[in-house]
Protein backbone atom coordinates (compact mmCIF):
# COMPACT_ATOMS: atom_id res chain seq x y z
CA UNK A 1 28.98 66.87 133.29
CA UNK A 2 31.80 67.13 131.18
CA UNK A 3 31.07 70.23 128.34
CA UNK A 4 32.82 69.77 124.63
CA UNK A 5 32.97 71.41 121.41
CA UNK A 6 29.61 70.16 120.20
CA UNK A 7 27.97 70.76 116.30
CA UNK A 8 24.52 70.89 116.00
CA UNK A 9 22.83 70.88 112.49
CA UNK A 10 19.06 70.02 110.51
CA UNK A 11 18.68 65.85 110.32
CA UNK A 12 15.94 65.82 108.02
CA UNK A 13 12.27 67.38 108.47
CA UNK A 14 11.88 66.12 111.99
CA UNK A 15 15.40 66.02 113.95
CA UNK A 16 18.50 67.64 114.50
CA UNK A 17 21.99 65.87 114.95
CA UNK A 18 24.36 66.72 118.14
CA UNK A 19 27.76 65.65 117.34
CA UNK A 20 30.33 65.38 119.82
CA UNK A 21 34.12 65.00 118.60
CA UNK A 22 34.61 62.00 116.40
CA UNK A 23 35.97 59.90 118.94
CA UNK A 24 34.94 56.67 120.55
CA UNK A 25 35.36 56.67 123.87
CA UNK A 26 33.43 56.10 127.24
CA UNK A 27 33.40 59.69 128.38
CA UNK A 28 32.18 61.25 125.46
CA UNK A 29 29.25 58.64 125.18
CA UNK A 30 28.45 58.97 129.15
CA UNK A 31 28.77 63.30 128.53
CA UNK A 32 26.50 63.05 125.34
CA UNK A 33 23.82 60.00 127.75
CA UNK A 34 24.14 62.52 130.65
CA UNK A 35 23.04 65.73 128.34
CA UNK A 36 20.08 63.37 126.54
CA UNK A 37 18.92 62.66 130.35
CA UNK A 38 18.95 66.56 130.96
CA UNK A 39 16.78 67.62 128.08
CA UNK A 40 14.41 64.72 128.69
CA UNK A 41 13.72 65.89 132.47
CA UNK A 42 13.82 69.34 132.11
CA UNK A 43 13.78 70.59 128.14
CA UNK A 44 11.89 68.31 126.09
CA UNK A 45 7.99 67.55 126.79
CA UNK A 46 7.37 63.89 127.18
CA UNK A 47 5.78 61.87 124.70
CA UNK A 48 6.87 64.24 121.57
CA UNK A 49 10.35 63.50 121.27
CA UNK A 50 12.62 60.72 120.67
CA UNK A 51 16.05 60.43 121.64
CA UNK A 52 18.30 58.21 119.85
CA UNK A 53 22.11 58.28 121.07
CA UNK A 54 25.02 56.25 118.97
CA UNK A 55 29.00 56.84 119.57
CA UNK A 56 29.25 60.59 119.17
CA UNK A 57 26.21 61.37 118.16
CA UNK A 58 22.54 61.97 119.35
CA UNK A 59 19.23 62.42 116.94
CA UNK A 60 16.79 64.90 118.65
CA UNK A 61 13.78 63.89 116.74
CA UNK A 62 10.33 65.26 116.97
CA UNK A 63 7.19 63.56 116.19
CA UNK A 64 5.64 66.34 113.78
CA UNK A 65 7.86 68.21 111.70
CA UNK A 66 10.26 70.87 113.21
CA UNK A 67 8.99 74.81 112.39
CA UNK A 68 11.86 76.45 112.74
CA UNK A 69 15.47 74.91 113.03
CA UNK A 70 17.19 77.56 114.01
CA UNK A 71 15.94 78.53 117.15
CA UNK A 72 16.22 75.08 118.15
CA UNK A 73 19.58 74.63 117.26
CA UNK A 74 19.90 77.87 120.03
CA UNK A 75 18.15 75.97 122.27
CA UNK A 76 19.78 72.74 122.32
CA UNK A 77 23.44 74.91 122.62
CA UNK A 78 22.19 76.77 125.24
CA UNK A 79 20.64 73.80 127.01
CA UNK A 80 24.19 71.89 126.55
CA UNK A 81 26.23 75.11 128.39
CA UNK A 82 23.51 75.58 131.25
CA UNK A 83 23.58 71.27 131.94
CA UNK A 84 25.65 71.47 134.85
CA UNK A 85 23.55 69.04 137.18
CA UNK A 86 22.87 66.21 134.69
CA UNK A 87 23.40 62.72 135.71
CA UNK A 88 23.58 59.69 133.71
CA UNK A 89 20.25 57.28 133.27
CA UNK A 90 20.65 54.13 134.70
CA UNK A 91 22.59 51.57 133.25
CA UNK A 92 23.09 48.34 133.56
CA UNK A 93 25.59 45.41 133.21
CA UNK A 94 24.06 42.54 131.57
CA UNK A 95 25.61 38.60 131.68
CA UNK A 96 24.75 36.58 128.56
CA UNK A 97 25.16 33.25 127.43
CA UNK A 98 26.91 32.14 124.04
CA UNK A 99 27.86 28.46 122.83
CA UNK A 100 30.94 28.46 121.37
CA UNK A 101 30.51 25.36 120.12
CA UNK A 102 30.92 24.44 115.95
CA UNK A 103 27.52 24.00 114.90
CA UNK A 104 27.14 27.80 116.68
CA UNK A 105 30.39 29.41 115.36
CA UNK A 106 31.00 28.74 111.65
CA UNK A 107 34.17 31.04 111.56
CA UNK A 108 36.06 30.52 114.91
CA UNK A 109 38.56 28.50 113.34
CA UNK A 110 39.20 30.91 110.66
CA UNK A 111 39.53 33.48 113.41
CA UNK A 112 41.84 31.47 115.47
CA UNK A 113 43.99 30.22 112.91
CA UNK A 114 44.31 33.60 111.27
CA UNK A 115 45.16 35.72 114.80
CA UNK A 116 47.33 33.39 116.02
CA UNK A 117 45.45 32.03 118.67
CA UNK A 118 43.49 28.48 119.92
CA UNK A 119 40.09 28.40 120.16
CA UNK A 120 40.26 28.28 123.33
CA UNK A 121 42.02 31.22 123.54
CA UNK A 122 39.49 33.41 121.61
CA UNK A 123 36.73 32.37 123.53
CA UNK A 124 38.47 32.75 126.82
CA UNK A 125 39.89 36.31 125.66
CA UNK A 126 36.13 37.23 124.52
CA UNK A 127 34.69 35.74 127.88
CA UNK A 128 37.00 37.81 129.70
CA UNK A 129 36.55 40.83 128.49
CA UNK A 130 33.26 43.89 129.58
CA UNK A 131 31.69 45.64 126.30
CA UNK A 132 29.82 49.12 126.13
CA UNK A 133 26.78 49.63 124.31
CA UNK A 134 27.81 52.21 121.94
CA UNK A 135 24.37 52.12 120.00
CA UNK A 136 21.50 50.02 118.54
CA UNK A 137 21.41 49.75 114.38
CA UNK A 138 21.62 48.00 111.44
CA UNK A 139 18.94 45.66 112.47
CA UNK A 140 16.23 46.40 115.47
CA UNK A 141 17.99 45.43 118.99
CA UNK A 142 21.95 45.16 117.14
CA UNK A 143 24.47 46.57 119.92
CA UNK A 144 27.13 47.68 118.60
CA UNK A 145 29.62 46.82 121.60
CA UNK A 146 33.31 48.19 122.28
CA UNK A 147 35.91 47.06 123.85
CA UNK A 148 37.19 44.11 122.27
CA UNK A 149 40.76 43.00 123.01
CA UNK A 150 43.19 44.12 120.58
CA UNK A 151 44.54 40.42 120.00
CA UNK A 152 40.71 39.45 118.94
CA UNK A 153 40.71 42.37 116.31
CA UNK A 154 39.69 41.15 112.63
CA UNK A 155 38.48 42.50 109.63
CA UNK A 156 35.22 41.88 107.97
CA UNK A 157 34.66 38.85 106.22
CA UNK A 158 35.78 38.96 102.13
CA UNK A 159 32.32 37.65 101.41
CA UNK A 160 29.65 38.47 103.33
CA UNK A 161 27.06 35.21 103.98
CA UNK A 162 23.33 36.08 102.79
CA UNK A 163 22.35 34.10 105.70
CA UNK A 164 23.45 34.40 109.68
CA UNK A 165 21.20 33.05 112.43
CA UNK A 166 19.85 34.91 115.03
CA UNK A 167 21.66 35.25 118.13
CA UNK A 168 25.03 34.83 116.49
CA UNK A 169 27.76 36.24 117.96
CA UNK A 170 30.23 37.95 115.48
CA UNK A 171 33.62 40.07 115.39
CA UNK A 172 34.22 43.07 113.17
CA UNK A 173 36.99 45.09 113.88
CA UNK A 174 37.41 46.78 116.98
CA UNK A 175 33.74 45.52 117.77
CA UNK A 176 31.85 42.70 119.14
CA UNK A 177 28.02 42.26 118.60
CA UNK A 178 24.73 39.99 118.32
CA UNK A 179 22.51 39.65 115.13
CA UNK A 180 18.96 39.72 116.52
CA UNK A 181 17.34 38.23 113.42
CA UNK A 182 18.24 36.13 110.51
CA UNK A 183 19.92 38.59 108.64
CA UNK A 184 22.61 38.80 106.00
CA UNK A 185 26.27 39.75 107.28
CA UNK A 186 29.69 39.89 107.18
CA UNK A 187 31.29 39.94 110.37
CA UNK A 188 32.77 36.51 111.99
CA UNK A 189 30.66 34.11 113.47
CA UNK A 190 31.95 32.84 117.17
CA UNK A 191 28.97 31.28 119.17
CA UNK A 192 25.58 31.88 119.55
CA UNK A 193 23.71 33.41 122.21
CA UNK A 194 19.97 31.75 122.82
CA UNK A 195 18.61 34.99 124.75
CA UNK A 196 16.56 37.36 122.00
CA UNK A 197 17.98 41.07 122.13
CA UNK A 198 15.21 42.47 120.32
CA UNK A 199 11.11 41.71 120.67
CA UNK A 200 8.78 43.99 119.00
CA UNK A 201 6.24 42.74 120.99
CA UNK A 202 7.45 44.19 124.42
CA UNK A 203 8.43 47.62 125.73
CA UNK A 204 10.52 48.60 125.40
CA UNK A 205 11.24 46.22 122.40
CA UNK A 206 15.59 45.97 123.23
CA UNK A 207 16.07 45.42 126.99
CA UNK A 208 19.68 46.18 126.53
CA UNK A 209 20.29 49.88 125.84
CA UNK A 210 23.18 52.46 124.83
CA UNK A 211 25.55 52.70 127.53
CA UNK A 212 25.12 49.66 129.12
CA UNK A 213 27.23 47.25 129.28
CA UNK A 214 27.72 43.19 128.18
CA UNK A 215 30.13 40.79 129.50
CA UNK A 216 29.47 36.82 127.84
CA UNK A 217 29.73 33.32 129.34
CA UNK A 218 30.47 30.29 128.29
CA UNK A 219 27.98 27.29 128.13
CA UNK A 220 27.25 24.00 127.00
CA UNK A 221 24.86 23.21 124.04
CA UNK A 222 22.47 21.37 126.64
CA UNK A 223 22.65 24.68 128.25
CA UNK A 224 21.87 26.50 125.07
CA UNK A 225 18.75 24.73 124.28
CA UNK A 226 18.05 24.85 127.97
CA UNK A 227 18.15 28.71 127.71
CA UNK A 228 16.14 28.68 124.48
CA UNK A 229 13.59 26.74 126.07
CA UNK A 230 13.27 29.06 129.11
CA UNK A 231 13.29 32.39 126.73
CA UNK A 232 10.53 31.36 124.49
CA UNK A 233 8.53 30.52 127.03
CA UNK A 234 9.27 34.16 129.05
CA UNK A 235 10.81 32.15 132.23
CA UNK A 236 14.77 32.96 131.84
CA UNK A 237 16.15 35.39 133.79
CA UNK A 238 18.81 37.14 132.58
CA UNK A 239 21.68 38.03 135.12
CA UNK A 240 21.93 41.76 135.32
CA UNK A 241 23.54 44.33 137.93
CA UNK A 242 22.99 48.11 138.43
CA UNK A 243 26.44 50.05 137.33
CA UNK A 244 26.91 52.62 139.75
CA UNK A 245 27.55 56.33 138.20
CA UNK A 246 31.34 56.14 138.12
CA UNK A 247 31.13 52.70 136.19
């Protein structure tokens, strides 16, 4: 595994924070996955710590309160230099559907009009395009996925709606992601994807984790409430295929 200049400091009475150099990019996330995959096989005792990886940084957490900071913070440095045979967990790339269609996308026109672009085009460009899972936040299940074309980049909405639907797809900046609840928001509204990211009722609760990856497909409305149909009921099968380590 790759080794950087990492900072390690107290995050509250149960976890310490890793950070990694404040960049976002795929080889810092896959160093800082690979190094969380080390310390859970080898360092960390199952069952009494949590994990909890996001961009360029990683929350160690315990489950009872941590004694003596310190000598952790020793440890964890000292685990990070002597990682040398760490691979990454496995990962997977994940195909889901959105509707693009109006009733699903309140702000696609507003998009389009204001980058230039049809509809068509933003959909197609979005469509096109493979996302990384660069954490889970804000709500329970919300990737926060990278990798959008620079053409679909756009600001925050002005106003941000006390109301978006779950499953809507939105853009926000140099991101792409999916509210998995009724929420409020402001990023912009493109489609809507009918397969829930997040179920507290199953474990683990997100089937889509950091450092996967996402790539969306068109479909019909039919399709959508096809796919709805199928979820609710626990019969859809999602399309997903093992990323090898180099991916």
């Amino acid at each position: 595994m790759s080794k950087y200049p990492i900072t390690i400091e107290p995050f509250g009475e149960y976890a310490m924070l890793i950070k990694w150099p404040e960049e976002v990019k795929e080889p810092i996330l896959e160093d800082m996955l690979q190094f969380g995959n080390f310390l859970e096989q080898n360092c960390l005792k199952k069952g009494k710590w949590e994990l909890v990886p996001a961009y360029h940084t990683m929350a160690v957490i315990r489950r009872i309160p941590i004694e003596d900071s310190a000598n952790l913070k020793r440890e964890l440095l000292q685990w990070y230099e002597n990682a040398t045979k760490a691979e990454l967990p496995e990962r997977y790339l994940w195909k889901l559907p959105v509707c693009y269609d109006e009733e699903f996308a309140p702000d696609l026109k507003e998009v389009s009009d204001k980058l230039g672009l049809s509809s068509e085009e933003v959909i197609n460009m979005h469509t096109s395009s493979t996302y990384t899972v660069y954490g889970l936040g804000f709500l329970p299940g919300f990737m926060y996925l990278g990798g959008l074309p620079d053409s679909l980049q756009i600001p925050r909405r002005e106003h941000p709606r006390m109301k978006v639907d779950a499953g809507s797809v939105g853009l926000a900046g140099q991101q792409t992601g999916i509210y998995p609840q009724e929420s409020p928001g402001g990023w912009n509204i493109i489609g809507n994807c009918p397969i829930p990211s997040f179920d507290a009722k199953k474990e683990p609760p997100s089937f889509i984790k950091t450092g996967d990856k996402v790539r969306f497909y068109e479909i019909t409305e039919g399709e959508y409430q096809l796919f709805k149909l199928e979820s609710e009921v626990g019969i859809h099968q999602i399309e997903k295929i093992k990323l090898d380590a180099d991916s």
